[in-house]
N, C-alpha and C. Protein backbone atom coordinates (compact mmCIF):
# COMPACT_ATOMS: atom_id res chain seq x y z
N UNK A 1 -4.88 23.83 5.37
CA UNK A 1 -4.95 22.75 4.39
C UNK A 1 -4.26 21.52 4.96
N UNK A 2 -5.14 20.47 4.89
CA UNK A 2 -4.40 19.03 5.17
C UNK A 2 -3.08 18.12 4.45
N UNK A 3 -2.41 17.96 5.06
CA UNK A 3 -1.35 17.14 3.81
C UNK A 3 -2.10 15.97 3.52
N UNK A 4 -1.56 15.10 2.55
CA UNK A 4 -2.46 13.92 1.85
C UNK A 4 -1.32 13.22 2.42
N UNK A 5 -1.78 11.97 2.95
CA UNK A 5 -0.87 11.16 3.45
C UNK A 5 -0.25 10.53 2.70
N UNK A 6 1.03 9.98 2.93
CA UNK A 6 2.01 9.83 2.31
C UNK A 6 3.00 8.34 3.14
N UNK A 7 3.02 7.59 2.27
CA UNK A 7 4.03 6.64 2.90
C UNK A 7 5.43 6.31 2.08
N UNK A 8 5.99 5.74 3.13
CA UNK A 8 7.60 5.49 2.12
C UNK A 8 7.56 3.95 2.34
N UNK A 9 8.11 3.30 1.61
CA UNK A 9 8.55 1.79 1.92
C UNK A 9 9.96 1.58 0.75
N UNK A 10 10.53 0.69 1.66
CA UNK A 10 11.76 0.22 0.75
C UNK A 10 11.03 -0.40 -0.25
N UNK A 11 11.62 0.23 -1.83
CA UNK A 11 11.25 -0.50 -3.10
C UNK A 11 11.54 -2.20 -3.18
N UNK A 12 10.51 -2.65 -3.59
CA UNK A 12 10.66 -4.27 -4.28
C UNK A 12 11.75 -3.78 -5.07
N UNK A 13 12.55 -5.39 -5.36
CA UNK A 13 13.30 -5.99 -6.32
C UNK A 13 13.05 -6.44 -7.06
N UNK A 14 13.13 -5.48 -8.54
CA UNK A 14 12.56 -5.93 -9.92
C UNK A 14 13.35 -6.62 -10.54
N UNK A 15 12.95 -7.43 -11.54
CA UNK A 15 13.74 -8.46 -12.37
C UNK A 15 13.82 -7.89 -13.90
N UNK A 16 13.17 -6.86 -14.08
CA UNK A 16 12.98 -6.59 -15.42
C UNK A 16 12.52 -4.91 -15.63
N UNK A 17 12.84 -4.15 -17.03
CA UNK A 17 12.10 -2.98 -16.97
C UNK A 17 10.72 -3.06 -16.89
N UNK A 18 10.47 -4.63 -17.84
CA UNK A 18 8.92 -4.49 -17.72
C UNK A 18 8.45 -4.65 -16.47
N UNK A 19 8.58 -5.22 -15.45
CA UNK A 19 8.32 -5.98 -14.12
C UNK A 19 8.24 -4.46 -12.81
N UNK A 20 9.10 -3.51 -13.43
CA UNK A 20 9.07 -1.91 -12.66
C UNK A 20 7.81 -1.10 -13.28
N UNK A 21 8.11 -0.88 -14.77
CA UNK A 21 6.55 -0.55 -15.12
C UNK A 21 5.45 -0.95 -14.76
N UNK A 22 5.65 -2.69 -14.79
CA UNK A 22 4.32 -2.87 -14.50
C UNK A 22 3.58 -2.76 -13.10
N UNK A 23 4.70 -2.76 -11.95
CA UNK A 23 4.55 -2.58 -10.50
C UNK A 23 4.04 -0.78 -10.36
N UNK A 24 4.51 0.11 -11.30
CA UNK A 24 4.24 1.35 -11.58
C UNK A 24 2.95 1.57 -11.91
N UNK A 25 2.50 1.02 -12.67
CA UNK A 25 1.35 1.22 -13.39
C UNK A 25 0.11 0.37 -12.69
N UNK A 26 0.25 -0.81 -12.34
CA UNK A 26 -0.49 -1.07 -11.33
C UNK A 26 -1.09 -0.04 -10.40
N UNK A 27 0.04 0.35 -9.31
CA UNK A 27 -0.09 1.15 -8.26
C UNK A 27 -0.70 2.64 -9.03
N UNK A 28 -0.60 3.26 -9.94
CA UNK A 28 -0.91 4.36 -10.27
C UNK A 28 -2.56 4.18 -10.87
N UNK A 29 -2.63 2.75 -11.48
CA UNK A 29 -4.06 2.73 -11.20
C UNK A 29 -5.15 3.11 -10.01
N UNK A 30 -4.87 2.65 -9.65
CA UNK A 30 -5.60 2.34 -8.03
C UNK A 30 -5.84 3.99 -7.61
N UNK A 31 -7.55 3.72 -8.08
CA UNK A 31 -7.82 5.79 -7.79
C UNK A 31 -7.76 6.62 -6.66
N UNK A 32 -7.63 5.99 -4.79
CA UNK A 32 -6.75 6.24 -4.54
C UNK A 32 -5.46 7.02 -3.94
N UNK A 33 -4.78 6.38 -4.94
CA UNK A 33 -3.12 6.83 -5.15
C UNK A 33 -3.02 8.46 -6.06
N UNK A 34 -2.56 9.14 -5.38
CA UNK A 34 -2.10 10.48 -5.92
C UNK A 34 -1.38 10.22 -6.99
N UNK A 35 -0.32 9.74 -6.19
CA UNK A 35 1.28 10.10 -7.27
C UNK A 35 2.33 8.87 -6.36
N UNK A 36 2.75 8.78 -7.31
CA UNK A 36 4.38 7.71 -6.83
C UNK A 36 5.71 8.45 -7.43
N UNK A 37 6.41 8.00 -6.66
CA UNK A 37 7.62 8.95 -6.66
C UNK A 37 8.89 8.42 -5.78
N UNK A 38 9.64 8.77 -5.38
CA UNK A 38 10.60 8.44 -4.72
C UNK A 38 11.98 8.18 -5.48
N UNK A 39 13.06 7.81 -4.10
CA UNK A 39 14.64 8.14 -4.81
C UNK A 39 15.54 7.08 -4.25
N UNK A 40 15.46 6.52 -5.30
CA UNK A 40 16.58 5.51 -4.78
C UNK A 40 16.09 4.39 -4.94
N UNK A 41 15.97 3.48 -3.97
CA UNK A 41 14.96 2.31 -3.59
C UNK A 41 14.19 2.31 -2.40
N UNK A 42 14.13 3.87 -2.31
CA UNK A 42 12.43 3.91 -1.90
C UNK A 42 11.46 4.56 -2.67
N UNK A 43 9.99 3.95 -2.04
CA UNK A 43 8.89 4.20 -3.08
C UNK A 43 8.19 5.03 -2.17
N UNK A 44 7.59 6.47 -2.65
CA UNK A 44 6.75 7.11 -2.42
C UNK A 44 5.36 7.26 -2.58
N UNK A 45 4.81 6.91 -1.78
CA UNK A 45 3.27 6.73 -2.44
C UNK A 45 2.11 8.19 -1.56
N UNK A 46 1.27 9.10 -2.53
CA UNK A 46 1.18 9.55 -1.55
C UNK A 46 -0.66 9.43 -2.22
N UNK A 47 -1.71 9.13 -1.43
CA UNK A 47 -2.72 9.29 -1.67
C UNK A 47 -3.54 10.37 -0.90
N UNK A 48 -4.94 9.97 -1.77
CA UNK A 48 -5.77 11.10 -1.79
C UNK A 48 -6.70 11.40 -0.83
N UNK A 49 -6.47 10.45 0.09
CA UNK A 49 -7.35 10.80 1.23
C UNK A 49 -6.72 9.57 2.06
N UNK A 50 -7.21 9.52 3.78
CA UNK A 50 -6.52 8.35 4.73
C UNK A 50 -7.80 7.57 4.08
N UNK A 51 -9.13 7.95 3.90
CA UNK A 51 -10.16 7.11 4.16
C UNK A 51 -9.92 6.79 2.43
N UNK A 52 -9.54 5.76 2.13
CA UNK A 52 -9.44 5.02 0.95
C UNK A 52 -10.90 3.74 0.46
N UNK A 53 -11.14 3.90 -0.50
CA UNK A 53 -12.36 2.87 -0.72
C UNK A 53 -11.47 1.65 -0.50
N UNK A 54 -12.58 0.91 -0.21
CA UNK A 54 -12.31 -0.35 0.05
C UNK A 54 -11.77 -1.34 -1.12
N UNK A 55 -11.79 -1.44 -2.23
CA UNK A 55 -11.37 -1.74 -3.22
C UNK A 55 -9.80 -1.59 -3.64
N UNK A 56 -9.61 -0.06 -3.13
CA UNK A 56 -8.76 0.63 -3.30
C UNK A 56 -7.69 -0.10 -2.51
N UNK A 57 -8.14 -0.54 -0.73
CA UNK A 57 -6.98 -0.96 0.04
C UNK A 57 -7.08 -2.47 -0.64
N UNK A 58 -7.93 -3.22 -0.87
CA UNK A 58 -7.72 -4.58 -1.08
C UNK A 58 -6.51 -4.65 -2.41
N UNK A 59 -6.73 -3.65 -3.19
CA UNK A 59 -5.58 -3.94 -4.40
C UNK A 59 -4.16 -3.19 -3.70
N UNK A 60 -4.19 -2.37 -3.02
CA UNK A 60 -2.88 -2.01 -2.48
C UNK A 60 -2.50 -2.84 -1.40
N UNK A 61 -3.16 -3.69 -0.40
CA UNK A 61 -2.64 -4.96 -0.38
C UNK A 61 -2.17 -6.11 -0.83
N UNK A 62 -2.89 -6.18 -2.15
CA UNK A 62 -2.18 -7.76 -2.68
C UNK A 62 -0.96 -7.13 -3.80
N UNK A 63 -0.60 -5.79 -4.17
CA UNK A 63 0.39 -5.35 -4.80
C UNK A 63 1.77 -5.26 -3.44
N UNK A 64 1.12 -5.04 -2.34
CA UNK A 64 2.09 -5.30 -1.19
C UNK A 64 2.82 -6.51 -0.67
N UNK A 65 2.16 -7.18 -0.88
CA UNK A 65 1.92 -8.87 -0.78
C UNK A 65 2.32 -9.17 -2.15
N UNK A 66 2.28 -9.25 -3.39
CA UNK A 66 3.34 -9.88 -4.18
C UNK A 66 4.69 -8.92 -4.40
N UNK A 67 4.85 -7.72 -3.76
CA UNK A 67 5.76 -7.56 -3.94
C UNK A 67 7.00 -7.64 -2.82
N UNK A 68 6.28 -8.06 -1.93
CA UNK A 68 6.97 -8.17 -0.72
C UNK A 68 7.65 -7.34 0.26
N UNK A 69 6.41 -5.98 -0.60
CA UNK A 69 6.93 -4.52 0.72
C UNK A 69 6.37 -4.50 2.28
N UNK A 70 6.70 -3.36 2.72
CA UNK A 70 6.21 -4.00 4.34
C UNK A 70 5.15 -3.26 4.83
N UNK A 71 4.12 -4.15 5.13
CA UNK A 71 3.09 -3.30 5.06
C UNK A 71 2.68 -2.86 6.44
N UNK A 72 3.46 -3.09 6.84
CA UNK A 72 3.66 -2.25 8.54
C UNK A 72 2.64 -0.05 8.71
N UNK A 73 2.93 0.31 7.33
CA UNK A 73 2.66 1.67 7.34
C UNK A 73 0.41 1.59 6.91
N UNK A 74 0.51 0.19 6.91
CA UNK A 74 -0.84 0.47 6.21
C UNK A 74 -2.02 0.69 7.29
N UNK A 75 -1.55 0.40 8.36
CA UNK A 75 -2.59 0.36 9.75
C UNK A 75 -2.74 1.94 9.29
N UNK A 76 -2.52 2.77 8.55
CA UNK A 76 -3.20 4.10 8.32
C UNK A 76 -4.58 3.82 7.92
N UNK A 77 -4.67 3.02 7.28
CA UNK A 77 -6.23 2.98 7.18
C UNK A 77 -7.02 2.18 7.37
N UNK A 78 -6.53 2.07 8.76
CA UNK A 78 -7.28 1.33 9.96
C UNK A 78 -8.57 1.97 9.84
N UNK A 79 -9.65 1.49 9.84
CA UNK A 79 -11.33 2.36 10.44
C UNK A 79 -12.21 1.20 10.65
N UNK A 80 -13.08 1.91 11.41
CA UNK A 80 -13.98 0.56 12.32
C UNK A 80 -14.76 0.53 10.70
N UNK A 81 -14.87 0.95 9.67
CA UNK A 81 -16.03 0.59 8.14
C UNK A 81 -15.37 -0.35 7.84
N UNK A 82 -14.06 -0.55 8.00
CA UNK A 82 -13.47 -1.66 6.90
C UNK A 82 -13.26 -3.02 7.94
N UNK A 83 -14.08 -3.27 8.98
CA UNK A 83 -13.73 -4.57 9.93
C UNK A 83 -13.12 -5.81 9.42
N UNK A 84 -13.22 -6.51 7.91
CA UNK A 84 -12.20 -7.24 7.41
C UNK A 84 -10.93 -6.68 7.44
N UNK A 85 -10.61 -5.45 7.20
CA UNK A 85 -8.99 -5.42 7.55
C UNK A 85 -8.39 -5.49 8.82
N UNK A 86 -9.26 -5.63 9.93
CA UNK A 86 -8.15 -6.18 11.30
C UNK A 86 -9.33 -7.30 11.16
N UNK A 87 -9.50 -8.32 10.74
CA UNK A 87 -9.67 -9.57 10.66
C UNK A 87 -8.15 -10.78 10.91
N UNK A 88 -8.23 -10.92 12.04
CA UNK A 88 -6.72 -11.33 12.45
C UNK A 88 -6.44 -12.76 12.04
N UNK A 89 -7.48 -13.45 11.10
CA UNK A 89 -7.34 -14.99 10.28
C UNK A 89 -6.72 -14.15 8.80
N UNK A 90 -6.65 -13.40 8.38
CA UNK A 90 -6.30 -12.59 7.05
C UNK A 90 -4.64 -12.78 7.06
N UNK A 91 -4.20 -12.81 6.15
CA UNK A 91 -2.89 -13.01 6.10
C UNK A 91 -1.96 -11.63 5.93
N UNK A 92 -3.01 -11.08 6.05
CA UNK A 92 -1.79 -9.81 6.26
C UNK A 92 -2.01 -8.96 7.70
N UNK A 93 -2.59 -9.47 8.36
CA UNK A 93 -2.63 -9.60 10.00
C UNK A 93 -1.69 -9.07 10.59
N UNK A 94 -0.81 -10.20 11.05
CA UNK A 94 0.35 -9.90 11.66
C UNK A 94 0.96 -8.48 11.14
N UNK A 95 1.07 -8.84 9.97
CA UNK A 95 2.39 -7.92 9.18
C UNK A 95 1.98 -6.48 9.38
N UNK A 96 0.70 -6.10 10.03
CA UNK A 96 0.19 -4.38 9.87
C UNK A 96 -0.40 -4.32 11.22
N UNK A 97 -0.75 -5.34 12.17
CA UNK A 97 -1.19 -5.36 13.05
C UNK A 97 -0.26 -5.74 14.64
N UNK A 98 1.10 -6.62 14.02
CA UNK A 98 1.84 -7.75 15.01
C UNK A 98 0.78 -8.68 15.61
N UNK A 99 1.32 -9.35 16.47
CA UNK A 99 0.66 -10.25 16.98
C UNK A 99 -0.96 -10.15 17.75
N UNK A 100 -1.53 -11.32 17.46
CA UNK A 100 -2.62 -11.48 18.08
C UNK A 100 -2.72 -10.96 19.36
């Protein structure tokens, strides 16, 4: 049996209970996402497959991007189907890819 991949990132800095829920509930939308979890101020995210719909990574990017986690772990779902995500004019380029 395969493990479901799983990433950690240091938790965003919430301003509010609502502002954690709602960063919660967001991410638990997104079909996806298994389960979230984690201890402390890190966030556990573990989804349901590497090969994620495309929909799926575009909203777990811009929840990455306003929250200002590091999306260094996302080159997991790197695949030659999704060729906009190493689109190196994209602004989240650098940050999952480094430099040009």
């Amino acid at each position: 049996m395969t493990s479901m991949p799983t990433i950690a990132v240091e938790g965003p800095r919430f301003y509010s209970q609502t502002d954690e829920a709602q960063f919660h509930s967001w991410l638990e939308s997104i079909p996806s996402v298994r389960s979230v979890g984690g201890v402390g101020t890190i966030v556990e995210i573990q989804f349901s497959t590497r090969r994620i719909r495309q929909q799926d990574l575009r909203e777990i990017l811009a929840l990455f991007h306003r929250y200002k986690l590091n999306k260094r772990q996302l080159v997991l779902f790197d695949r030659k189907e999704i060729p906009w995500f190493r689109d190196p004019k994209k602004y989240w380029y650098k940050e999952i890819f480094g430099k040009r």
